[in-house]
PDB file of N, CA and C in Angstrom:
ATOM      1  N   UNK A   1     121.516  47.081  34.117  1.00  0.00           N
ATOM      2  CA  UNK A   1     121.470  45.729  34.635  1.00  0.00           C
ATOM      3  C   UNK A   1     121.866  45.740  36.115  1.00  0.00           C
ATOM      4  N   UNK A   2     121.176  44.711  36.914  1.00  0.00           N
ATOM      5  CA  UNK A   2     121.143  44.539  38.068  1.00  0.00           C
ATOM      6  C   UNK A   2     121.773  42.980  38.694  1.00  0.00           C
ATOM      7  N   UNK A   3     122.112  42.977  39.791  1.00  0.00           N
ATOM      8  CA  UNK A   3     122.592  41.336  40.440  1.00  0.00           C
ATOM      9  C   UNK A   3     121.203  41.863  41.596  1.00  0.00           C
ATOM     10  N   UNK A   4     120.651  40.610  42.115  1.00  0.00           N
ATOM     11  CA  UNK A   4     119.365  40.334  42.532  1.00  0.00           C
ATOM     12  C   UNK A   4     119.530  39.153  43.922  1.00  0.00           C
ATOM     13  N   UNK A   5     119.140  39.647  45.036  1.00  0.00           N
ATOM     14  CA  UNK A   5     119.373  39.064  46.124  1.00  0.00           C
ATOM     15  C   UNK A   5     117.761  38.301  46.225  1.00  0.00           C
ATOM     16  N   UNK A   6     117.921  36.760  45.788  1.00  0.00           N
ATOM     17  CA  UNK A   6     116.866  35.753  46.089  1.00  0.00           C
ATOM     18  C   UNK A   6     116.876  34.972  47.329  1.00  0.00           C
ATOM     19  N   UNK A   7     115.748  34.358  47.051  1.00  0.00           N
ATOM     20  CA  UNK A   7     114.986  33.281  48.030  1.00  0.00           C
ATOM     21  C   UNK A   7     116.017  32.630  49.258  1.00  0.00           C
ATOM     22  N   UNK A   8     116.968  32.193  48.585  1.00  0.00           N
ATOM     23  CA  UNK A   8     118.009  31.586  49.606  1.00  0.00           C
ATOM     24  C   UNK A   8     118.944  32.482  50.649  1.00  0.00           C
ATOM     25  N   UNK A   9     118.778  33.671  50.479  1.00  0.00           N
ATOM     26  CA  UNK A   9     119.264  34.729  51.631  1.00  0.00           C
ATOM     27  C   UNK A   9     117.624  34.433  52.805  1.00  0.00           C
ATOM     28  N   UNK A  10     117.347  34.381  52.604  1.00  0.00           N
ATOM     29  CA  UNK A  10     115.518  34.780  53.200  1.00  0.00           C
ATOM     30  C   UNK A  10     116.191  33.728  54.439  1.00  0.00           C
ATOM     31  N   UNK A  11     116.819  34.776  55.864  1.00  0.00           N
ATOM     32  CA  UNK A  11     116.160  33.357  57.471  1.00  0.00           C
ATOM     33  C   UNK A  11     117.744  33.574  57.513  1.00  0.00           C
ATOM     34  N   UNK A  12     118.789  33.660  56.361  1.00  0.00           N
ATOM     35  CA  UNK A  12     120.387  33.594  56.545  1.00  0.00           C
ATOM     36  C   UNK A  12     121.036  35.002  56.709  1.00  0.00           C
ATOM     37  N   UNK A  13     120.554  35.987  55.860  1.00  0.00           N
ATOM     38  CA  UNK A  13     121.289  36.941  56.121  1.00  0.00           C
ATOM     39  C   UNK A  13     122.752  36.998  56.063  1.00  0.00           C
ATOM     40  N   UNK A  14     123.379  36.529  55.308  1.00  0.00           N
ATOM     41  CA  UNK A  14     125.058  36.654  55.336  1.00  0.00           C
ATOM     42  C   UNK A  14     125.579  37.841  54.828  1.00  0.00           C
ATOM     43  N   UNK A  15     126.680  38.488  55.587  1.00  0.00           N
ATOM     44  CA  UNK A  15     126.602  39.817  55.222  1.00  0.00           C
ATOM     45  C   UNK A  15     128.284  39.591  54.427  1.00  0.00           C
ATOM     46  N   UNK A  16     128.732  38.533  53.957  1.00  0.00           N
ATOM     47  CA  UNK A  16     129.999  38.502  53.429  1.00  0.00           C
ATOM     48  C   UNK A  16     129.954  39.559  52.083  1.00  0.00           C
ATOM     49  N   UNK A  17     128.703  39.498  51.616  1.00  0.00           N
ATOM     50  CA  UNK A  17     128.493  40.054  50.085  1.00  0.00           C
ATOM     51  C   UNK A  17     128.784  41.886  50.152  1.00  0.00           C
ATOM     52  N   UNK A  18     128.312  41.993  51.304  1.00  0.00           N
ATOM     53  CA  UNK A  18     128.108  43.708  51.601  1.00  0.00           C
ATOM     54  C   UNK A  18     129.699  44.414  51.850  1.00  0.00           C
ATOM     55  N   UNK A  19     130.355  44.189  52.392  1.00  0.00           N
ATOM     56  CA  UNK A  19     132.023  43.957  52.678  1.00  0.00           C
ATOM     57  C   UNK A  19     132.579  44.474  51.165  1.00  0.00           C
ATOM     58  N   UNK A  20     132.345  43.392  50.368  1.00  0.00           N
ATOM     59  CA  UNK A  20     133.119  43.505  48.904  1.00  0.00           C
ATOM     60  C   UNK A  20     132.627  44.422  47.785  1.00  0.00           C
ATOM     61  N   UNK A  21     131.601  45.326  48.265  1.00  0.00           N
ATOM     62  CA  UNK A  21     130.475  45.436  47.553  1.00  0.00           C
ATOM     63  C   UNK A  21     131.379  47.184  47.174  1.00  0.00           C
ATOM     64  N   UNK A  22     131.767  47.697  45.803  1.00  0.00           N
ATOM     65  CA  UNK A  22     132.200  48.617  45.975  1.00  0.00           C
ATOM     66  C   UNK A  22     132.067  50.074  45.857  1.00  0.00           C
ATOM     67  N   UNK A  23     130.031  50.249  45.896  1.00  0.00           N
ATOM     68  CA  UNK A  23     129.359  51.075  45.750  1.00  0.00           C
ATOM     69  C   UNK A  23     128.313  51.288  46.432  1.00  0.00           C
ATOM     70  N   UNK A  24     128.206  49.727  47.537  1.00  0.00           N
ATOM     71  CA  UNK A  24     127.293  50.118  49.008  1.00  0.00           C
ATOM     72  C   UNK A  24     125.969  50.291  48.254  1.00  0.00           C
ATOM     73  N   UNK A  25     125.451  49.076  47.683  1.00  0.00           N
ATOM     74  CA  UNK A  25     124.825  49.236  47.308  1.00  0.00           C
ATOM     75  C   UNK A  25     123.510  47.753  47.768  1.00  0.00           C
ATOM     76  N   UNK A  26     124.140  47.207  49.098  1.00  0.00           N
ATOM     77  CA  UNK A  26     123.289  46.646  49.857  1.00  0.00           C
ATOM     78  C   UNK A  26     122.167  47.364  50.843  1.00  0.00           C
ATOM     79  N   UNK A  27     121.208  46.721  50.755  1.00  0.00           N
ATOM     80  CA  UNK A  27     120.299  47.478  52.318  1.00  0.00           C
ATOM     81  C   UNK A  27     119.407  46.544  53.108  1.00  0.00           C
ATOM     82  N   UNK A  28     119.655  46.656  54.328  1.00  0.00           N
ATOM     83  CA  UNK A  28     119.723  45.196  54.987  1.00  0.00           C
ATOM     84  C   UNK A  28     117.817  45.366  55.625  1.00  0.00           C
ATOM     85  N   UNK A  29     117.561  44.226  54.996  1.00  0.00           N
ATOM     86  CA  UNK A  29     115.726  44.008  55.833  1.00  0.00           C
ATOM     87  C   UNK A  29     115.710  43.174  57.071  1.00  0.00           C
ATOM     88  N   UNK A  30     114.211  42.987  57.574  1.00  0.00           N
ATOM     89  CA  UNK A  30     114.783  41.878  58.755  1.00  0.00           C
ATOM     90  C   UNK A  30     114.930  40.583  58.628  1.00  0.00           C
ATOM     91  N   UNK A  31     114.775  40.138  57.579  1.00  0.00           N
ATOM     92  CA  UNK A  31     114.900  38.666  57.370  1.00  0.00           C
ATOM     93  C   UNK A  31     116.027  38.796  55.645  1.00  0.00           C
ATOM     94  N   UNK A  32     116.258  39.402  55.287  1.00  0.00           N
ATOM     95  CA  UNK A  32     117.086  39.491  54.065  1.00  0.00           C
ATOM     96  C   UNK A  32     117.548  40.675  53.696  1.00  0.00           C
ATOM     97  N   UNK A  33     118.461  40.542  52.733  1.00  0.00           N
ATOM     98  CA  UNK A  33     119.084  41.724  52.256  1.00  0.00           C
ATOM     99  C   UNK A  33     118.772  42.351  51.158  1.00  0.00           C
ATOM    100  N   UNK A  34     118.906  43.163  50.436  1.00  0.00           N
ATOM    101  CA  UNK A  34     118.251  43.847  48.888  1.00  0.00           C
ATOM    102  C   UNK A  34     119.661  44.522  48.531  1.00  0.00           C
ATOM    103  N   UNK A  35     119.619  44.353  47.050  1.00  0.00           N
ATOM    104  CA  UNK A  35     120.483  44.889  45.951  1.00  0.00           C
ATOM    105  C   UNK A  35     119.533  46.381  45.511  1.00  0.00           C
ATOM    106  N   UNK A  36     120.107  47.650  45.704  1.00  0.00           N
ATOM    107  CA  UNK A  36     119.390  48.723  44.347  1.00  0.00           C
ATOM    108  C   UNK A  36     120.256  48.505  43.714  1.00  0.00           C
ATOM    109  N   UNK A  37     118.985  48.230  42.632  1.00  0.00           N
ATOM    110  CA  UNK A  37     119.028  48.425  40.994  1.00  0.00           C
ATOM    111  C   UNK A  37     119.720  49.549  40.498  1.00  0.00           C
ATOM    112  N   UNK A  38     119.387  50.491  40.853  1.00  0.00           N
ATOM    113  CA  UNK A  38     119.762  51.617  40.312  1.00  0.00           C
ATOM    114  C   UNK A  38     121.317  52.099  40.679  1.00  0.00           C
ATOM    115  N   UNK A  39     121.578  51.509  41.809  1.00  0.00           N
ATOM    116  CA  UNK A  39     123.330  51.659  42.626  1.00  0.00           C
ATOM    117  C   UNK A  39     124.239  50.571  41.670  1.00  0.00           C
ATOM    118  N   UNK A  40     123.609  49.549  42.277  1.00  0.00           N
ATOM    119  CA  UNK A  40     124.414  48.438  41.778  1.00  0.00           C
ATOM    120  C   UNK A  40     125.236  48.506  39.937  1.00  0.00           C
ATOM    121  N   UNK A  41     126.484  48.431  39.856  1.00  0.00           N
ATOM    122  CA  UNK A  41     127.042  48.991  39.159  1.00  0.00           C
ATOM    123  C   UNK A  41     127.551  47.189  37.719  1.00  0.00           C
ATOM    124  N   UNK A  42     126.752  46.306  38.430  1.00  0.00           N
ATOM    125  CA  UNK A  42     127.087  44.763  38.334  1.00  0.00           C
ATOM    126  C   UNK A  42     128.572  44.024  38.129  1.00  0.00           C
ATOM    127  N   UNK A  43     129.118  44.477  39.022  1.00  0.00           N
ATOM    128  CA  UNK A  43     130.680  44.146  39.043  1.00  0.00           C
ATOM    129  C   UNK A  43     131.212  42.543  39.351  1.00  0.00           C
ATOM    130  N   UNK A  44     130.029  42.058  39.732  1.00  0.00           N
ATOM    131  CA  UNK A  44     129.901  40.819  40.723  1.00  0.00           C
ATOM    132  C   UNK A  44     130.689  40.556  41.604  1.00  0.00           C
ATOM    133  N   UNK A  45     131.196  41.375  41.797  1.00  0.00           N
ATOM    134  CA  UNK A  45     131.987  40.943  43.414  1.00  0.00           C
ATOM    135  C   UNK A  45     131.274  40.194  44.641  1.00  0.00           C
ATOM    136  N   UNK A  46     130.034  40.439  44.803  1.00  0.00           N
ATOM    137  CA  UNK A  46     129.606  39.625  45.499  1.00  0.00           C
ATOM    138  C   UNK A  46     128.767  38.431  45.376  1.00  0.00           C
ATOM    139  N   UNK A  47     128.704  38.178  44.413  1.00  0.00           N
ATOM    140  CA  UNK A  47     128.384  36.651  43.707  1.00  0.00           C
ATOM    141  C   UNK A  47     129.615  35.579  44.550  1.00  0.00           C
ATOM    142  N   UNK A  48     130.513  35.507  44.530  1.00  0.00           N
ATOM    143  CA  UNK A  48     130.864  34.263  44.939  1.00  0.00           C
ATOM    144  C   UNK A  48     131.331  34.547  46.542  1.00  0.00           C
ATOM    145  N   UNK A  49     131.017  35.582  47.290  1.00  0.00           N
ATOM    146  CA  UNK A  49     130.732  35.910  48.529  1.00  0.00           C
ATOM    147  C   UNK A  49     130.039  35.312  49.040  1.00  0.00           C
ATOM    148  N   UNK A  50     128.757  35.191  48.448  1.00  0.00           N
ATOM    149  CA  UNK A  50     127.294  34.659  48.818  1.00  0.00           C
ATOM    150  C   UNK A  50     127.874  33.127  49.201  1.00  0.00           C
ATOM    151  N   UNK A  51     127.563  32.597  50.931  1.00  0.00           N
ATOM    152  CA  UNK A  51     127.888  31.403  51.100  1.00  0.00           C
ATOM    153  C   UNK A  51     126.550  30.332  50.778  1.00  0.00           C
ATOM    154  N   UNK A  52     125.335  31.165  50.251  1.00  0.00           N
ATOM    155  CA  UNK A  52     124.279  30.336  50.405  1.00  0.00           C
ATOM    156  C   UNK A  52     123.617  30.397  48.596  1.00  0.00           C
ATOM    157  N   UNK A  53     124.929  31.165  48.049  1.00  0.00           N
ATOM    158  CA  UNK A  53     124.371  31.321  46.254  1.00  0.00           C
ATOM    159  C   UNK A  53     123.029  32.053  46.306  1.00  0.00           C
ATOM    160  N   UNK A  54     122.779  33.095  46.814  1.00  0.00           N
ATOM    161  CA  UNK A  54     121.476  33.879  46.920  1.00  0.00           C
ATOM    162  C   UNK A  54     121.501  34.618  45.891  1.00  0.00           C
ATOM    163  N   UNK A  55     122.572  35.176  45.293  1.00  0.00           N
ATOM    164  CA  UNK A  55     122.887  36.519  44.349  1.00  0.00           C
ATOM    165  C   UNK A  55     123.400  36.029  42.760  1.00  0.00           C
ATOM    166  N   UNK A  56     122.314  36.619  41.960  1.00  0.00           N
ATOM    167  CA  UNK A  56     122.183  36.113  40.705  1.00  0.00           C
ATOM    168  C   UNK A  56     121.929  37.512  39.998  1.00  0.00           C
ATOM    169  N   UNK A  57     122.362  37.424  38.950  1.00  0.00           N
ATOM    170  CA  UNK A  57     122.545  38.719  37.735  1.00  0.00           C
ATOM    171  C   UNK A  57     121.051  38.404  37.142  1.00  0.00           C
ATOM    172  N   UNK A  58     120.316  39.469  37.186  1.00  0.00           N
ATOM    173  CA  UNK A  58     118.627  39.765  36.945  1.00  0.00           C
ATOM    174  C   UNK A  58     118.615  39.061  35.489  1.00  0.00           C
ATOM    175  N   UNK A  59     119.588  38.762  34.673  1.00  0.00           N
ATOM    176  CA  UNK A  59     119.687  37.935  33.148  1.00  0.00           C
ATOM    177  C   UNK A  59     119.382  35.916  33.769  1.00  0.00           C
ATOM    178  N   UNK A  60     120.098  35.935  34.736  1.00  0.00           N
ATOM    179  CA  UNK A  60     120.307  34.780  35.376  1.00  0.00           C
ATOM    180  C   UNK A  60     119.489  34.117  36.383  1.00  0.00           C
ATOM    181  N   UNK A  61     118.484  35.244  36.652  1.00  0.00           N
ATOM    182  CA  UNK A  61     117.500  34.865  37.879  1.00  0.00           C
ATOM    183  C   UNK A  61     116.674  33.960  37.377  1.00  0.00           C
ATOM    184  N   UNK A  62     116.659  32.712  38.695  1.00  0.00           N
ATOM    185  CA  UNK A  62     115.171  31.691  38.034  1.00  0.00           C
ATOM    186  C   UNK A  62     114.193  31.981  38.711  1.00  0.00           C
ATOM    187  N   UNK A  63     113.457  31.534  37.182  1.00  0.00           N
ATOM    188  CA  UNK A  63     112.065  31.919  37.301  1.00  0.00           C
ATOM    189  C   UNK A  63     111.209  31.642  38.399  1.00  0.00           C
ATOM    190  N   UNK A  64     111.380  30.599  39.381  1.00  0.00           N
ATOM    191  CA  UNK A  64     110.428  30.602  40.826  1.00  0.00           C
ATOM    192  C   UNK A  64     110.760  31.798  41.386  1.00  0.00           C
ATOM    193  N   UNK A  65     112.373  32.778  40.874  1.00  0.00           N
ATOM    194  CA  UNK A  65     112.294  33.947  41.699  1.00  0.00           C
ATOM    195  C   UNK A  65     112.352  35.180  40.996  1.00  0.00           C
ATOM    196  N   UNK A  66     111.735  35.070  40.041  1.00  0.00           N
ATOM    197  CA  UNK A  66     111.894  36.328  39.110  1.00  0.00           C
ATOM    198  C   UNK A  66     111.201  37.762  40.361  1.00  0.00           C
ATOM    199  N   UNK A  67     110.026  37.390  41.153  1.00  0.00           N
ATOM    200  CA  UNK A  67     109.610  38.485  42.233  1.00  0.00           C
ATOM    201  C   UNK A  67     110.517  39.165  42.923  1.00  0.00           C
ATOM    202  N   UNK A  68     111.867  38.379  42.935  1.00  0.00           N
ATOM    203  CA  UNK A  68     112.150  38.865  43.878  1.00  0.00           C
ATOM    204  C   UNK A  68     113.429  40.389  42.849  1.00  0.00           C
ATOM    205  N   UNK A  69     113.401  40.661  41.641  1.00  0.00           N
ATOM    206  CA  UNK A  69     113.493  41.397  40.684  1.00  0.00           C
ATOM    207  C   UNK A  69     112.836  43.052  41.511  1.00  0.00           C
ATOM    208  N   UNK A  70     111.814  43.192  41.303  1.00  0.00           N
ATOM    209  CA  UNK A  70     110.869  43.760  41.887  1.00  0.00           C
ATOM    210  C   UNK A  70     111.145  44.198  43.277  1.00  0.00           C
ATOM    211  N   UNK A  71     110.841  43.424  43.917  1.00  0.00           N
ATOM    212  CA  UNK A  71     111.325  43.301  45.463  1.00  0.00           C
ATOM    213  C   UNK A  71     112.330  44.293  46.077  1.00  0.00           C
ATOM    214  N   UNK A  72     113.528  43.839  45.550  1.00  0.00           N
ATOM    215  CA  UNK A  72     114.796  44.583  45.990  1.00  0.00           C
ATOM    216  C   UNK A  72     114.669  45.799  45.286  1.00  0.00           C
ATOM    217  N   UNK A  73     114.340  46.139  44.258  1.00  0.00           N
ATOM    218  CA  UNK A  73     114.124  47.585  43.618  1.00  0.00           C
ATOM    219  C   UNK A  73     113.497  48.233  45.002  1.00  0.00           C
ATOM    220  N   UNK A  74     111.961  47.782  45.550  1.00  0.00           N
ATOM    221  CA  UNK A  74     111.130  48.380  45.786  1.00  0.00           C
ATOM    222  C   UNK A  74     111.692  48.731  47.726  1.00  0.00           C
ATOM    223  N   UNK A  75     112.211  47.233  48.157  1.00  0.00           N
ATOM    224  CA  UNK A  75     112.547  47.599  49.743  1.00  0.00           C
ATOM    225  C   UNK A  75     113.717  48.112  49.649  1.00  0.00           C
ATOM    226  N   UNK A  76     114.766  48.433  48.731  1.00  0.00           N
ATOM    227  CA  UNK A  76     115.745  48.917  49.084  1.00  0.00           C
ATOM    228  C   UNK A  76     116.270  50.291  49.266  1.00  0.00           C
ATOM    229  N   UNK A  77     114.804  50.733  49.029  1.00  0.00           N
ATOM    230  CA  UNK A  77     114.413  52.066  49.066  1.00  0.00           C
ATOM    231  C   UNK A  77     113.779  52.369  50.329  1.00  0.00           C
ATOM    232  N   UNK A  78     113.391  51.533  51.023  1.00  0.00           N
ATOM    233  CA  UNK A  78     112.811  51.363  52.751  1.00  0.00           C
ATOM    234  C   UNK A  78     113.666  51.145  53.257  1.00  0.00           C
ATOM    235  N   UNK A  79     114.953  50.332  53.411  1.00  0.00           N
ATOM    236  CA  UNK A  79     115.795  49.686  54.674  1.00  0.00           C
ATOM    237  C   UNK A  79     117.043  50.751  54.423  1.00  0.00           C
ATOM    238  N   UNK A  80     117.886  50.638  55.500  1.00  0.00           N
ATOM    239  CA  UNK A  80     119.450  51.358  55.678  1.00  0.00           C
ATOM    240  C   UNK A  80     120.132  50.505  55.060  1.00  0.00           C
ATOM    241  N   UNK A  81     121.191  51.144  54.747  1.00  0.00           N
ATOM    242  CA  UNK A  81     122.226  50.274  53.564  1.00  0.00           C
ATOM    243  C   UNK A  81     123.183  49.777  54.740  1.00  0.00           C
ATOM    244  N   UNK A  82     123.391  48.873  54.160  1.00  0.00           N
ATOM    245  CA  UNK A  82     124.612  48.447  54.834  1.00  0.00           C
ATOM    246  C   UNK A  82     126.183  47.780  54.539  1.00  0.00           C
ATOM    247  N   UNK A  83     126.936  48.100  55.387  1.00  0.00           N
ATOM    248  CA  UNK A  83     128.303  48.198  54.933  1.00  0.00           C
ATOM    249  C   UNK A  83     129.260  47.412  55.383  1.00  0.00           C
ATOM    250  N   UNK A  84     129.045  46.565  56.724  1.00  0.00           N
ATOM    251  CA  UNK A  84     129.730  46.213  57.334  1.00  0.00           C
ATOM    252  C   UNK A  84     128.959  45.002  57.541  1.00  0.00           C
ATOM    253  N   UNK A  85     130.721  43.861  57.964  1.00  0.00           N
ATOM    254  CA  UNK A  85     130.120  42.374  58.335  1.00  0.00           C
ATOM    255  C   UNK A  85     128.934  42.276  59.634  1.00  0.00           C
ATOM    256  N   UNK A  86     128.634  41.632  59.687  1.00  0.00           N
ATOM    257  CA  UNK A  86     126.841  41.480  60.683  1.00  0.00           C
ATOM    258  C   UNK A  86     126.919  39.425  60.926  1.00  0.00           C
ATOM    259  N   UNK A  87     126.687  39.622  62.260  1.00  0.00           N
ATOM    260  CA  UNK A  87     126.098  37.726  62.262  1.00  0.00           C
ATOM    261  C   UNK A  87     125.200  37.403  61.661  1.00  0.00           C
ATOM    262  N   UNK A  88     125.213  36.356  61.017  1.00  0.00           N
ATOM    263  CA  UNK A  88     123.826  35.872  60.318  1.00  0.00           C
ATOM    264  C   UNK A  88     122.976  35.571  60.979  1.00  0.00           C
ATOM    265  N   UNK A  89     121.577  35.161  60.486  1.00  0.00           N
ATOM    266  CA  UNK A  89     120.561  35.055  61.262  1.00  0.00           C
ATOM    267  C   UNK A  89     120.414  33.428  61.979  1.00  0.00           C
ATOM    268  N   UNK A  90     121.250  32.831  61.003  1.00  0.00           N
ATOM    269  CA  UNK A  90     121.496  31.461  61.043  1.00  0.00           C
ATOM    270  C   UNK A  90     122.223  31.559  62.385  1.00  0.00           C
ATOM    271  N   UNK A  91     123.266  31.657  62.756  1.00  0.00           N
ATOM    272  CA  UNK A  91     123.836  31.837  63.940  1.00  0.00           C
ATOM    273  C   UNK A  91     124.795  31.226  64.078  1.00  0.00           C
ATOM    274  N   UNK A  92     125.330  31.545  61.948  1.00  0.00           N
ATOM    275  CA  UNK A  92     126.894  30.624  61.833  1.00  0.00           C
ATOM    276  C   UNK A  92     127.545  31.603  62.200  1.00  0.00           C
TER     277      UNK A  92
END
């Protein structure tokens, strides 16, 4: 089982989630972030990090974003992981 970075990260980018994360198992794109599936250990530590509720347990994901399931498997295998706090894209 996996936690799943959706729709509402997409333009925000908040990197509070990556910080708490205790297997580095974020990897940062240019407009959003991705969870591996295969790292992610589902501890939820970064569930209530998320200031924009982006991060949902793949049991819990809704269905307008079930793609994005898929998604983070597939780019998080393309982008660098990341570990450390970052400004959002928002420019809180």
């Amino acid at each position: 089982m996996t936690h799943v970075v959706a729709q509402p990260c997409f333009g925000c980018k908040y990197t509070d989630c990556v910080v708490v994360c205790p297997v580095e198992c974020f990897y940062e794109g240019d407009k959003i972030l991705y969870i591996h599936p295969d790292e992610c250990i589902d501890c939820e530590a970064c569930v209530p990090e998320c200031p924009v509720e982006a991060i949902f347990h793949e049991d819990n994901l809704p269905d307008e974003w079930k793609p994005f399931l898929e998604l983070n498997a597939e780019m998080a295998t393309q982008c660098e992981v990341i570990t450390e706090r970052k400004e959002p894209l928002t420019g809180s």
